[in-house]
C-alpha atoms as a PDB file:
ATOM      1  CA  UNK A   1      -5.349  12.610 -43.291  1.00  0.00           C
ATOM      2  CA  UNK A   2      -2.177  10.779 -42.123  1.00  0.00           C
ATOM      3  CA  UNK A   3      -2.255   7.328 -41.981  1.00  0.00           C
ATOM      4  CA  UNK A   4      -0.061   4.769 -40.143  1.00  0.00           C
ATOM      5  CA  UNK A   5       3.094   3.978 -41.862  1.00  0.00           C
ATOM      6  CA  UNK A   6       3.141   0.282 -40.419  1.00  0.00           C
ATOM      7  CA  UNK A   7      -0.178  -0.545 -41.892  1.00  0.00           C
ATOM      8  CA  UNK A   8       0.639  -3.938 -44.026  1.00  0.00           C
ATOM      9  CA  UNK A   9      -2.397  -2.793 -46.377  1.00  0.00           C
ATOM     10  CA  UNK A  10      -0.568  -0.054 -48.030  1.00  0.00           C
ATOM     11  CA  UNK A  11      -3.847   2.089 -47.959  1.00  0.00           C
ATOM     12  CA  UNK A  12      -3.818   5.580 -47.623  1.00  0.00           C
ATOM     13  CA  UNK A  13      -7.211   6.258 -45.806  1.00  0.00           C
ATOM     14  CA  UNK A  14      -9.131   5.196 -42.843  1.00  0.00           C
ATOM     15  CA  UNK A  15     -11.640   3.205 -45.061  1.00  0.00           C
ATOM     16  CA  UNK A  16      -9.420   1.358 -47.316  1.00  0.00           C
ATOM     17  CA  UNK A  17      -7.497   0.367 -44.387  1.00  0.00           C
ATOM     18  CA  UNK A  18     -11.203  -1.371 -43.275  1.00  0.00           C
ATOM     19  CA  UNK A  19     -11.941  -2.490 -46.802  1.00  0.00           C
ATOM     20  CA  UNK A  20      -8.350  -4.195 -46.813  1.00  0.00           C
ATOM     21  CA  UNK A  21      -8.930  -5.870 -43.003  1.00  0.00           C
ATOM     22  CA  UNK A  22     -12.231  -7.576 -44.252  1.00  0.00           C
ATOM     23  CA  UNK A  23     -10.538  -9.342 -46.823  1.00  0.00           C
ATOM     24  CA  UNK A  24      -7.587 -10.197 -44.510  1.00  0.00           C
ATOM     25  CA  UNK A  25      -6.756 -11.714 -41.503  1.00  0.00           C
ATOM     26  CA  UNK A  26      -3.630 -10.444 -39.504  1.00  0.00           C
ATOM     27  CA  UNK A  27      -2.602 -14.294 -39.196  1.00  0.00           C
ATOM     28  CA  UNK A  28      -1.729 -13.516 -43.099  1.00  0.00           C
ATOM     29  CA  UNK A  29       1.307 -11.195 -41.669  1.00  0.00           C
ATOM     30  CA  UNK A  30       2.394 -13.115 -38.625  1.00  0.00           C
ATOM     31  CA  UNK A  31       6.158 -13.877 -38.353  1.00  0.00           C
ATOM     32  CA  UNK A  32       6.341 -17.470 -36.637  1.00  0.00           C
ATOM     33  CA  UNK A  33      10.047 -16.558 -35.942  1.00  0.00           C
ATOM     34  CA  UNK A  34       9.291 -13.382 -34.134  1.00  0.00           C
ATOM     35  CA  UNK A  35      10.530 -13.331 -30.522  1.00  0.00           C
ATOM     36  CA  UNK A  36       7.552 -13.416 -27.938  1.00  0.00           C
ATOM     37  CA  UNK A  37       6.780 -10.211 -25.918  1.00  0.00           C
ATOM     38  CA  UNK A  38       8.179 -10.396 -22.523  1.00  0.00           C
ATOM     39  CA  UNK A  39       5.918  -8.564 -19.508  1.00  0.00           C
ATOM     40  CA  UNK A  40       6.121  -7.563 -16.733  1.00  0.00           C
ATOM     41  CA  UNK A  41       3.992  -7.906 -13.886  1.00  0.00           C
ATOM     42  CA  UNK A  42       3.372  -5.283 -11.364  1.00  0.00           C
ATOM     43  CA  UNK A  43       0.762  -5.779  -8.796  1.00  0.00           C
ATOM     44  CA  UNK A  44       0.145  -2.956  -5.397  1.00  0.00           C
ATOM     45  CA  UNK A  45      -0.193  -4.207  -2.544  1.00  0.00           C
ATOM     46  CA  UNK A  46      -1.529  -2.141   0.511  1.00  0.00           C
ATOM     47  CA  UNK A  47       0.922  -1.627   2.957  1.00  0.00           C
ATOM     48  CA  UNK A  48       0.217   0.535   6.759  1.00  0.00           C
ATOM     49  CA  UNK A  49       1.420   3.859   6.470  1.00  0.00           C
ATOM     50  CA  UNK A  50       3.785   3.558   9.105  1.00  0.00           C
ATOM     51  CA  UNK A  51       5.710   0.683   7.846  1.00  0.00           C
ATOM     52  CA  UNK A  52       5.956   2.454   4.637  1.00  0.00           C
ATOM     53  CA  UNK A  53       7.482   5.259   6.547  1.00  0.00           C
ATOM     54  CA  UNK A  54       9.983   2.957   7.732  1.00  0.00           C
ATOM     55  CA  UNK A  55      10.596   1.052   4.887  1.00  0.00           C
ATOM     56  CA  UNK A  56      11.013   4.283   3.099  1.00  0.00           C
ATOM     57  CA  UNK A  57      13.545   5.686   5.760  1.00  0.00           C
ATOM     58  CA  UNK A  58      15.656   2.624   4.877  1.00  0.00           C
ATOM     59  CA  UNK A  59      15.383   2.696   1.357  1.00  0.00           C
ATOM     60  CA  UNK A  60      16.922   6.391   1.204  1.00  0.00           C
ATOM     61  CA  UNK A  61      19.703   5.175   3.842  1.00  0.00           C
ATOM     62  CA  UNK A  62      20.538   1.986   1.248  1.00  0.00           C
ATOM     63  CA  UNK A  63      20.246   4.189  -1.819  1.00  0.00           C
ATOM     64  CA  UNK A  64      17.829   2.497  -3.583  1.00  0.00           C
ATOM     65  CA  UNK A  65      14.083   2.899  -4.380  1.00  0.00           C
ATOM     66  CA  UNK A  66      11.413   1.751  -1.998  1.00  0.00           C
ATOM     67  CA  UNK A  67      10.515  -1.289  -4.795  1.00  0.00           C
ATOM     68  CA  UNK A  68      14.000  -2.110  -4.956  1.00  0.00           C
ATOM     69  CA  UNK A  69      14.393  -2.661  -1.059  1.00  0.00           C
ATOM     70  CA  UNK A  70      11.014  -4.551  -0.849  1.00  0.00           C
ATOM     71  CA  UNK A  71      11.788  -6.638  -3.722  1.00  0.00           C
ATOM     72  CA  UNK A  72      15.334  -7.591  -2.269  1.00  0.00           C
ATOM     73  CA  UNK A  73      13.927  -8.039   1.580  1.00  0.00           C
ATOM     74  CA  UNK A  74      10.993 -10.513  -0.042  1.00  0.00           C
ATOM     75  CA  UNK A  75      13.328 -12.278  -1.838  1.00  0.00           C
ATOM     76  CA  UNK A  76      15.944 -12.509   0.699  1.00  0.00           C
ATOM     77  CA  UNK A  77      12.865 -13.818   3.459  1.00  0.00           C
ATOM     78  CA  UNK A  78      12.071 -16.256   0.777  1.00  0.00           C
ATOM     79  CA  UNK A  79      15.223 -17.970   0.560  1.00  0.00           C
ATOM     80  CA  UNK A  80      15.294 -18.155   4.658  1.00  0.00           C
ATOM     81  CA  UNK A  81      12.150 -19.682   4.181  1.00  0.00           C
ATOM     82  CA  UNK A  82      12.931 -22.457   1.864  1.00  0.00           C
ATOM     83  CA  UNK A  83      16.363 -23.531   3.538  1.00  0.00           C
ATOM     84  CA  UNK A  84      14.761 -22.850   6.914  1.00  0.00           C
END
């Protein structure tokens, strides 16, 4: 049986692994100076069928992907808003 490398127990089965996480808590091993995990957030939201059509008409004529174009036309309609 192969067991993870990265395993801060040093065990070299399944069970000791167990035996070692009952005695410890993975608090033990955390590095306060550790950069936090950056994520990213992708939601879908439904779209008609025929403005996706369009919207993906323009995307091939700008070169980009559809979720490039969107992302730049929201972002550009948000600005208008703001300074409107």
């Amino acid at each position: 049986m192969t067991v993870n490398k990265t395993s801060k127990s040093k065990a070299s089965s399944y069970e000791a692994i167990g035996e070692f996480w009952d005695k410890h808590d993975f608090t033990e091993f955390d590095d306060a100076n550790a950069p936090d995990v950056d994520f990213n957030v992708t939601i879908a939201v439904p779209i008609e069928l025929d403005l996706l059509d369009a919207i993906e008409e323009q995307a091939r004529l700008h070169g980009v992907s559809v979720e490039t174009l969107v992302n730049l036309w929201l972002k550009e309609k948000l600005v208008t808003v703001k300074t409107g």
